[in-house]
Protein backbone atom coordinates (compact mmCIF):
# COMPACT_ATOMS: atom_id res chain seq x y z
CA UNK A 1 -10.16 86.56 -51.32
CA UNK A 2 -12.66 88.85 -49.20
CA UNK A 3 -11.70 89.36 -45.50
CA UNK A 4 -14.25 87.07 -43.49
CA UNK A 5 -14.58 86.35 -39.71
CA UNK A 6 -12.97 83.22 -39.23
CA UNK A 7 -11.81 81.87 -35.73
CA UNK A 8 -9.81 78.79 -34.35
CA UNK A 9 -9.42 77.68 -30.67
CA UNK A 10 -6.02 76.78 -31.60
CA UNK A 11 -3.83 79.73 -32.85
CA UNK A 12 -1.07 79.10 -36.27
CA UNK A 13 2.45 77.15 -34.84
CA UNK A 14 4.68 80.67 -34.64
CA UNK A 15 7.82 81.61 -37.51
CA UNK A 16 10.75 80.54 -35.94
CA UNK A 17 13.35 82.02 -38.30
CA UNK A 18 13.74 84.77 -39.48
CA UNK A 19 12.52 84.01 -42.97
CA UNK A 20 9.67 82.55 -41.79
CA UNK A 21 8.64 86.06 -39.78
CA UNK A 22 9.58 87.80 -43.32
CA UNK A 23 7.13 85.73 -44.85
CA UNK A 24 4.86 85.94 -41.73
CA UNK A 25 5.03 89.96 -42.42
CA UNK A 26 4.83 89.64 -46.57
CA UNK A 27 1.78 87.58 -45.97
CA UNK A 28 -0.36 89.77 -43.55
CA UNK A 29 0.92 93.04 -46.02
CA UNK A 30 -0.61 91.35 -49.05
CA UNK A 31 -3.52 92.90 -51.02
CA UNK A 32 -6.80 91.44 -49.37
CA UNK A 33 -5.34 89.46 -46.94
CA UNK A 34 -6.43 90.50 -42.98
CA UNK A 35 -6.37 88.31 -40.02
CA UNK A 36 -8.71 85.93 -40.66
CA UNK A 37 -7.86 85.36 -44.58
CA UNK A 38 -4.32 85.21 -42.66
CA UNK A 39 -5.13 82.28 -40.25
CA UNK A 40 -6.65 80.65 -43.12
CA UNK A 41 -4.13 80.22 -45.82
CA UNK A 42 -1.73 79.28 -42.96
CA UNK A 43 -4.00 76.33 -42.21
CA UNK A 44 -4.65 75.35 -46.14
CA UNK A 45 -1.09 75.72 -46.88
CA UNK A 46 1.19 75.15 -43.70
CA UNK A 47 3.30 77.75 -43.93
CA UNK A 48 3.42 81.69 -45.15
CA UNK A 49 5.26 80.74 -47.96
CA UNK A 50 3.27 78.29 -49.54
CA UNK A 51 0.45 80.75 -49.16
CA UNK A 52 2.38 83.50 -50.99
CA UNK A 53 2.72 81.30 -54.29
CA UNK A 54 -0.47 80.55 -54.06
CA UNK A 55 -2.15 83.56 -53.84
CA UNK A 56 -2.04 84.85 -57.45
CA UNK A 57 -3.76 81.67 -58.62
CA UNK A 58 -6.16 82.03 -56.19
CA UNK A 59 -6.53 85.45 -57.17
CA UNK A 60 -7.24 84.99 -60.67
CA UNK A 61 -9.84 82.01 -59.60
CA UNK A 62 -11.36 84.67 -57.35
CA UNK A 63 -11.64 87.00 -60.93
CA UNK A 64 -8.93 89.42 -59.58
CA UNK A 65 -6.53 89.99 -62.55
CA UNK A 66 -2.80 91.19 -61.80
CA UNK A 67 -2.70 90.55 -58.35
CA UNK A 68 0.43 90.65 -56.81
CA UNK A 69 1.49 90.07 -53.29
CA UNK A 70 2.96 92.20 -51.17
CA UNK A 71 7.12 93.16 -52.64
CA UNK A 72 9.82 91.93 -50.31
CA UNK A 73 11.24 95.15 -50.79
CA UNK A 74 8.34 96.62 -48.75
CA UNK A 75 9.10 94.15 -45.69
CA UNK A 76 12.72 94.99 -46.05
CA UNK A 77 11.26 98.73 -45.28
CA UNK A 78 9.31 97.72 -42.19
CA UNK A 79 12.00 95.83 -40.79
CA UNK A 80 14.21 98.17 -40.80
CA UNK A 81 11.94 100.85 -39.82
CA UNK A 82 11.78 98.07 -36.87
CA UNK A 83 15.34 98.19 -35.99
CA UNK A 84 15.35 102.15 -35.96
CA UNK A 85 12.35 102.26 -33.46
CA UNK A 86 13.49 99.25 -31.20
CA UNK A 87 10.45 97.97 -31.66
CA UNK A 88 10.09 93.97 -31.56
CA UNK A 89 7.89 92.00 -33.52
CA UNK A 90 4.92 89.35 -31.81
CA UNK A 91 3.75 86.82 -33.26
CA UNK A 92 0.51 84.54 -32.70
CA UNK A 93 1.08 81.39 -31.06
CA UNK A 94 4.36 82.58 -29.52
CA UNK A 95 4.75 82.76 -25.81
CA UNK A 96 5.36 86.66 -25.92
CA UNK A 97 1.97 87.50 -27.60
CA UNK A 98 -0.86 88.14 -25.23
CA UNK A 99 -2.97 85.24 -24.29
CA UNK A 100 -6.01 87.13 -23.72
CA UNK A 101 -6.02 88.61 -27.15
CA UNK A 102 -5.43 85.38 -29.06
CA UNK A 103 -9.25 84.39 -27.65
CA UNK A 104 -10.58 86.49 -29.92
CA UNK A 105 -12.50 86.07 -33.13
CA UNK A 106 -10.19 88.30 -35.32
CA UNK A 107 -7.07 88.53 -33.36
CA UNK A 108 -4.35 90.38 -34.82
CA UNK A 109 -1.52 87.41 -36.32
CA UNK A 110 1.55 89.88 -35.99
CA UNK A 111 1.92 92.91 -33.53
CA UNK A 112 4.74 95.96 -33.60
CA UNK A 113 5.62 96.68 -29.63
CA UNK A 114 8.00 99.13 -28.15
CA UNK A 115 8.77 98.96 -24.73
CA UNK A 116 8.14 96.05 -22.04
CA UNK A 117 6.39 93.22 -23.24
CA UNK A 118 6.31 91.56 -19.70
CA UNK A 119 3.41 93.74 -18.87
CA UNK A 120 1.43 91.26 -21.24
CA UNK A 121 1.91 88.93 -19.20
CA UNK A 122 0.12 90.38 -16.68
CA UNK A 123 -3.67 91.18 -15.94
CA UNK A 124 -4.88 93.70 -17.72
CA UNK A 125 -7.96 96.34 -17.28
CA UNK A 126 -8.68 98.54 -20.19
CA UNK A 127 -9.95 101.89 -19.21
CA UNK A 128 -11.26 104.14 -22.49
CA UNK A 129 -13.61 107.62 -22.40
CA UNK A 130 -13.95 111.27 -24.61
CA UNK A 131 -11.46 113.26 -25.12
CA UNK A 132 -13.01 115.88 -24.25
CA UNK A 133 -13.65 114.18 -20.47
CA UNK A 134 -14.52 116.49 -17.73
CA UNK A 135 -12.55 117.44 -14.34
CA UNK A 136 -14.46 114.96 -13.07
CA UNK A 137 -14.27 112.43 -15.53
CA UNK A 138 -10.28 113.17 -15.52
CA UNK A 139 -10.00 112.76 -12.02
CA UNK A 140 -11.74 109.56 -11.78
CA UNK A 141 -9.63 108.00 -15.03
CA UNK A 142 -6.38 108.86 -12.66
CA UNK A 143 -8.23 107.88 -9.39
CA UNK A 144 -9.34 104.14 -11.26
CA UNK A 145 -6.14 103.97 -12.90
CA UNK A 146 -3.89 104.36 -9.75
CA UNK A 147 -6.15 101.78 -7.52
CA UNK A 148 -5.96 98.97 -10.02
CA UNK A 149 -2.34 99.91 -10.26
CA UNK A 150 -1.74 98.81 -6.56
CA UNK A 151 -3.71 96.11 -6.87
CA UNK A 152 -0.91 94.67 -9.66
CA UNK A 153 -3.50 95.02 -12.87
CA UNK A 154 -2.11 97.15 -15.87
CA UNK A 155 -3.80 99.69 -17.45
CA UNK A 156 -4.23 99.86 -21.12
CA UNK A 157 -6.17 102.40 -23.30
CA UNK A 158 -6.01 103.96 -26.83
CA UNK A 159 -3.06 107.50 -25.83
CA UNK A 160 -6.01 110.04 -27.21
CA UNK A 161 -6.65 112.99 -25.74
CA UNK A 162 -9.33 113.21 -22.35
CA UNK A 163 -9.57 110.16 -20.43
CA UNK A 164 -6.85 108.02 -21.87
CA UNK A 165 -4.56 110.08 -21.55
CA UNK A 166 -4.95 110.76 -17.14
CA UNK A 167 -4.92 106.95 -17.17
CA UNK A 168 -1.71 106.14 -18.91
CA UNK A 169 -0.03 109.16 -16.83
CA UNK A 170 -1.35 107.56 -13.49
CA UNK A 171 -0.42 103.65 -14.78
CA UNK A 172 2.96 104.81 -15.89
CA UNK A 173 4.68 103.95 -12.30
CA UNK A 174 2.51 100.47 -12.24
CA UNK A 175 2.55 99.71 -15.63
CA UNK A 176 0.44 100.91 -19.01
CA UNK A 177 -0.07 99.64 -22.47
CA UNK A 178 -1.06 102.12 -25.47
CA UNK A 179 -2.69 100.63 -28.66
CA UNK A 180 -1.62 103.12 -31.30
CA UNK A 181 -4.44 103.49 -34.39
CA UNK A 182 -1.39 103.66 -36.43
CA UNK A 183 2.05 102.05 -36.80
CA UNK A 184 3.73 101.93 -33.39
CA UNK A 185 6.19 104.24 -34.17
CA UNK A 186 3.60 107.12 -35.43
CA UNK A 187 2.43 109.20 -32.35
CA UNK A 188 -1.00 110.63 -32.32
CA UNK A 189 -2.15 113.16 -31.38
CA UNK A 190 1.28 115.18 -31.46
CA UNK A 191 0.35 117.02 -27.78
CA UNK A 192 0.93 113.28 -26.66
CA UNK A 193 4.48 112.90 -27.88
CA UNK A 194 6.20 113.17 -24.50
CA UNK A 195 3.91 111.02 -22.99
CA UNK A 196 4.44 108.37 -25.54
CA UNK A 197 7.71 108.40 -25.17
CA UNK A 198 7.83 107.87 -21.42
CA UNK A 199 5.20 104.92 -22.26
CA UNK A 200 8.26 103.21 -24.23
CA UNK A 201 10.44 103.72 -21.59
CA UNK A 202 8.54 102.47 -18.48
CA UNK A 203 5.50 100.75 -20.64
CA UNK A 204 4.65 99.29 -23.47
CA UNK A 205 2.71 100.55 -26.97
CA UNK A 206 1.55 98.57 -29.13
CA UNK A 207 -0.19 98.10 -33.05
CA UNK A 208 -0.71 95.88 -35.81
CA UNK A 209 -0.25 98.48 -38.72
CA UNK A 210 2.63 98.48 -40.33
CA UNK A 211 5.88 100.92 -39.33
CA UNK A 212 5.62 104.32 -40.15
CA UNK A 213 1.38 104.27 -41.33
CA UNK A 214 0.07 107.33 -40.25
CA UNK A 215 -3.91 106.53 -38.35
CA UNK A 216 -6.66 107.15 -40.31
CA UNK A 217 -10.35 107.07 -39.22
CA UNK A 218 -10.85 103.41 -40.46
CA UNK A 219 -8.10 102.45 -38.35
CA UNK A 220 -9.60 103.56 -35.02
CA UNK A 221 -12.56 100.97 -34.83
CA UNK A 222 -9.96 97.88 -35.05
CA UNK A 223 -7.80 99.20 -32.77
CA UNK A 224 -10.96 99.44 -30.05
CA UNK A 225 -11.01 95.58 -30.45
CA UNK A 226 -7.46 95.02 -29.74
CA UNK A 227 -8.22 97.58 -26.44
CA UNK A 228 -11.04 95.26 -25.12
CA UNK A 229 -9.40 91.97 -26.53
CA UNK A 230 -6.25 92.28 -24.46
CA UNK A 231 -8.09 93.07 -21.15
CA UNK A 232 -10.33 90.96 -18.74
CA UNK A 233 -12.60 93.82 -18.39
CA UNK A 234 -13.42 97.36 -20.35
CA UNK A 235 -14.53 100.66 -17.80
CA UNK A 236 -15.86 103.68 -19.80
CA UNK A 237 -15.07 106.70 -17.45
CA UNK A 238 -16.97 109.39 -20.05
CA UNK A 239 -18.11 108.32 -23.52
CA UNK A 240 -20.81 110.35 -25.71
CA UNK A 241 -24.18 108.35 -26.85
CA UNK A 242 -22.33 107.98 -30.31
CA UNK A 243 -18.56 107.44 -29.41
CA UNK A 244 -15.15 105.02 -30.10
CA UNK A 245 -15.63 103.77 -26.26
CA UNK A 246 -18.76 102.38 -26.96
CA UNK A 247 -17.55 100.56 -30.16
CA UNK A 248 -14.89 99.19 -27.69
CA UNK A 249 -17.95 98.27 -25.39
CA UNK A 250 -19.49 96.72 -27.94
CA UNK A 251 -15.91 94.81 -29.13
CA UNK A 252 -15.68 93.85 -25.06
CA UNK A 253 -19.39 92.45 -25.26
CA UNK A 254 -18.66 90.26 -28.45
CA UNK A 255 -15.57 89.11 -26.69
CA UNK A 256 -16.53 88.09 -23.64
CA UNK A 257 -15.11 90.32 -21.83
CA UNK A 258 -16.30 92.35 -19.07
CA UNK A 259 -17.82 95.91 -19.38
CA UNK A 260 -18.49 98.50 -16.52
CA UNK A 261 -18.89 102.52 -16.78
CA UNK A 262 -18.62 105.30 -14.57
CA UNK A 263 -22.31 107.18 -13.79
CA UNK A 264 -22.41 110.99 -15.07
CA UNK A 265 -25.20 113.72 -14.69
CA UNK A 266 -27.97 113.30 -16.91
CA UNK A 267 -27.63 116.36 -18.37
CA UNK A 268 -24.24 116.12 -19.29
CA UNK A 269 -23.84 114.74 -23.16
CA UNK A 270 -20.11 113.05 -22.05
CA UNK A 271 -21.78 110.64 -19.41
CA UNK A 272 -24.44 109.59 -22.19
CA UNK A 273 -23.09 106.97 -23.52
CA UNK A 274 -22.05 105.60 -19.76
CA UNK A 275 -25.39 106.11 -18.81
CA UNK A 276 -27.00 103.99 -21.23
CA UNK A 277 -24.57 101.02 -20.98
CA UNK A 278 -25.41 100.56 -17.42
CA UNK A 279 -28.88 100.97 -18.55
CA UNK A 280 -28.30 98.03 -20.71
CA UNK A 281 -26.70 95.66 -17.85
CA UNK A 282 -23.33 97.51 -17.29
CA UNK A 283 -21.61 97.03 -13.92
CA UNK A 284 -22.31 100.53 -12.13
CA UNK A 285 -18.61 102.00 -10.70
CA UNK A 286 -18.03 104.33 -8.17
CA UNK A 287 -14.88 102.62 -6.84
CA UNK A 288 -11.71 101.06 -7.53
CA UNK A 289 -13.45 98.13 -5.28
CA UNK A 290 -16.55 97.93 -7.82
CA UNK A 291 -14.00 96.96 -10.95
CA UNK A 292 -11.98 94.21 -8.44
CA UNK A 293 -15.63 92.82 -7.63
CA UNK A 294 -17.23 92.80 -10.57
CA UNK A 295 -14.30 90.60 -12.23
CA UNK A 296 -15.11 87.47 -13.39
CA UNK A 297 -13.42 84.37 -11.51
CA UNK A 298 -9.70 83.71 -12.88
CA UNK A 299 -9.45 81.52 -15.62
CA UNK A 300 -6.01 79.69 -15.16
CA UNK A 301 -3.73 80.82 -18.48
CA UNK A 302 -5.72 83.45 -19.58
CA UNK A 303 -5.96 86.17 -16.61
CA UNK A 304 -4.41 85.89 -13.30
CA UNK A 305 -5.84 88.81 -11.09
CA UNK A 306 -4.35 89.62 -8.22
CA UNK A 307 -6.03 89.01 -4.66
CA UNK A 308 -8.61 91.64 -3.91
CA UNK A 309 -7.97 93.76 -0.61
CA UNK A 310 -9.77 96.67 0.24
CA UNK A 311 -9.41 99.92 -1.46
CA UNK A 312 -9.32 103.14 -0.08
CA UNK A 313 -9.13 105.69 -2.56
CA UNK A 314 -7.34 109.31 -1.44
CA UNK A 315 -9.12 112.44 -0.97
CA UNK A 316 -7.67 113.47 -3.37
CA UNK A 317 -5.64 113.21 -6.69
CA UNK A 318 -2.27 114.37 -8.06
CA UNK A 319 -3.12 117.06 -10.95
CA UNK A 320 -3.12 116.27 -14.42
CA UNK A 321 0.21 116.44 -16.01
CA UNK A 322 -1.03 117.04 -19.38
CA UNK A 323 -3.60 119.37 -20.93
CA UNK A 324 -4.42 120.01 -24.37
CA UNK A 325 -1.65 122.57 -25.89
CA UNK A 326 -3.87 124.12 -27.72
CA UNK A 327 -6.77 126.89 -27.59
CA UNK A 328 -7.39 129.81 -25.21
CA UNK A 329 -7.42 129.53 -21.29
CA UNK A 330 -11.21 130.00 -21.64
CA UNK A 331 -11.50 126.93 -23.88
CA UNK A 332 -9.91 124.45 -21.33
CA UNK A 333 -12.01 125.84 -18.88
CA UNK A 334 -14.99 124.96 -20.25
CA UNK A 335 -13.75 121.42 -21.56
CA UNK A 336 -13.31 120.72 -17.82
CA UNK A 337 -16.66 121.86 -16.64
CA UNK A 338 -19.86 119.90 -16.82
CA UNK A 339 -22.87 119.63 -14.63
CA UNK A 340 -21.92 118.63 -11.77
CA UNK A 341 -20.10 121.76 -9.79
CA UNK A 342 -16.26 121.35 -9.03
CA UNK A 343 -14.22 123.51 -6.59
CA UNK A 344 -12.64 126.49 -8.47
CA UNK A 345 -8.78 125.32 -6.89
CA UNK A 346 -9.47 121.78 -8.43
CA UNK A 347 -10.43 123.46 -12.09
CA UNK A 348 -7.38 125.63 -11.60
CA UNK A 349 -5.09 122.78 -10.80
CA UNK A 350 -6.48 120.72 -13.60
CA UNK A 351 -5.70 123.68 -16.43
CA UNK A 352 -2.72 123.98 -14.67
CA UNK A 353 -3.02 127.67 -14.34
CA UNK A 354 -2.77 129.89 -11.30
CA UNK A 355 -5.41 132.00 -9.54
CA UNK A 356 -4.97 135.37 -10.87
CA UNK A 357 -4.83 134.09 -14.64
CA UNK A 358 -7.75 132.37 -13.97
CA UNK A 359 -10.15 134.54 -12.76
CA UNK A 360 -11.17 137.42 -15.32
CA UNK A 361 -11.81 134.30 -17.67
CA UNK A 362 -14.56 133.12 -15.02
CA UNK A 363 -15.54 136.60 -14.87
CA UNK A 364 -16.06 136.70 -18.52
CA UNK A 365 -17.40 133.04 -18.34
CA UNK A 366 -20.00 134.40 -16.23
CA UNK A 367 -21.21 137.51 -17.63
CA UNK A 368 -21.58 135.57 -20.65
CA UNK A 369 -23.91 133.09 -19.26
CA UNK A 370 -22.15 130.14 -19.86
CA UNK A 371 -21.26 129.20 -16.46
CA UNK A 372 -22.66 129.43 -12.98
CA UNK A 373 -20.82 130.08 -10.01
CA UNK A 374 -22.44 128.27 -6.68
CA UNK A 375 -21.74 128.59 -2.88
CA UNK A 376 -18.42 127.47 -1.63
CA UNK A 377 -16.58 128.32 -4.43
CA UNK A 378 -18.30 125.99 -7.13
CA UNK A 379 -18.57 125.80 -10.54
CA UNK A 380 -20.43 124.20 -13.21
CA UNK A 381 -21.70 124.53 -17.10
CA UNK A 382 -24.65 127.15 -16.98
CA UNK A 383 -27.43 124.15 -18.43
């Protein structure tokens, strides 16, 4: 009755009633059952049901006493939970669940969506970094996200703070996909409420928790698989040595999936963990180009990428439309600044701020020690 890492090349026949989803849903929700113990009693027992009455004997065999599966009362909850968040329910083996994610070792059997689930049936590119990403590391998350955009791919990433959230702001006219931690109708962090809302309305979020579970931190490492396992490739823009994108690296890796990262200075702690996967074989980008060609060839009903054409990437980028609503002035200014020097207008711009608020914080800033100011206007993290 322990969760084990079981995996078929041919995925559970879908519910087609709706008392087989109930039992579908009663099933997953049971005490010690996950995806793979899921996929398993399905293929002992041929249907949800069956497994249900036969998981208390199995239970007791296993020396659990009492067990009890999961009340229809609580499915009667989530359903209706369901109904009040729009939110429509995918099931493995069905035509509207993503192909690419049913590839994988422990794929989800039942996932919660809100919004438009044609976007899975498109290719998708998964672009994840820290949340507390630089200017620079913001400006390339929009720059990457926009490109791949025109070139038909969506973008899909995890709604935190940083890096995922300038890509699902610059996917949201092409198309973007959140995986929420917890249940698809529970928005975290709370700065991103707007922008998950505008996600359901021109994209698409998705989860496997139940309605209405708050995320936890055990919750964040199997959502990174279901980031990776839905996309043909994984780009880390910033990630720390120790970070949640390189557990969805590492998930991309296991998966088979493709994994590039964006360069950073070597002396700046956010482009560690970027740094050492291309150290470790990967693909180096600079360019919208670099994802396109590093892609492996199309596998017919699993990705269908769109034909490469050249990519030239503007001069420059729209502004962020979202900053962290919280903390002093002087605090976003340093979460923006790294290394590598950036113009002063660009850091104003991206703490959307204007010139005259700006400045006796740089003056402080500087007096301090903490940054330096350079010729031309440029700025950077005093090392």
């Amino acid at each position: 009755m322990t969760e084990e890492q079981l995996s078929s090349n041919h995925p559970p026949l879908p519910p087609t009633t709706e008392e087989d989803r109930f039992s579908w849903l009663r099933l997953l929700r049971s005490r010690k059952v996950g995806p793979a113990t899921f996929r398993r009693l399905l293929r002992e027992h041929g249907t949800a049901q069956n497994a249900l009455d036969a998981l208390p004997e199995m239970a007791r065999a296993a020396g659990i006493e009492g067990y009890e599966t999961c009340p229809p009362c609580v499915i009667e909850a989530e359903l209706k939970a369901a109904g009040v968040a729009n939110a429509r329910l995918l099931c493995l083996g069905a035509a509207d669940f993503p192909s690419a994610l049913a590839t994988i070792p422990d794929t989800p059997p039942l996932l919660w969506a809100i919004g438009d689930t044609s976007l899975l049936q498109r290719s998708v590119i998964s672009l994840v970094g820290a949340r507390n990403c630089s200017s620079l590391g913001a400006r390339m998350a929009r720059s990457l996200s926009v490109g791949l955009g025109e070139q038909e791919f969506v973008i899909a990433s995890g709604l935190a703070r940083g890096v995922d959230t300038a890509a699902h702001l610059a996917a949201l006219p092409t198309g973007t996909i959140s995986i929420m931690a917890g249940g698809v109708d529970v928005i975290y962090p709370a700065e991103n409420t707007d922008l998950a809302h505008r996600i359901a309305e021109q994209g698409l979020r998705l989860s496997e928790q139940p309605m209405g579970v708050a995320p936890q931190a055990r919750h964040f490492p199997r959502r990174n698989r279901i980031i990776s396992g839905i996309a043909q490739a994984v780009v880390v823009v910033e990630a720390a040595a120790k970070s949640g994108s390189l557990i969805t690296a590492r998930d991309a890796l296991d998966q088979g999936r493709e994994v590039m990262a964006v360069p950073g200075h070597p002396f700046d702690a956010r482009a560690a963990g970027c740094n050492l996967l291309i150290r470790d074989g990967a693909t180096l980008v600079r360019s919208v180009q670099d994802v396109i060609d590093a892609l492996p060839p199309t596998e017919s009903g699993l990705f269908t990428q769109s034909p490469a054409r050249e990519i030239n990437p503007p001069e420059s980028t729209p502004p962020e439309q979202a900053t962290i609503k919280c903390g002093t002035l002087q605090s976003k200014v340093l979460s923006r600044l790294g290394p590598s020097p950036i113009a002063e207008d660009q850091l104003i711009r991206d703490v959307r701020t204007t010139a005259g608020e700006i400045a006796p914080v740089l003056v402080d800033l500087e007096l301090e020690g903490r940054i330096h100011r350079q010729a031309g206007g440029l700025l950077s993290l005093k090392s």
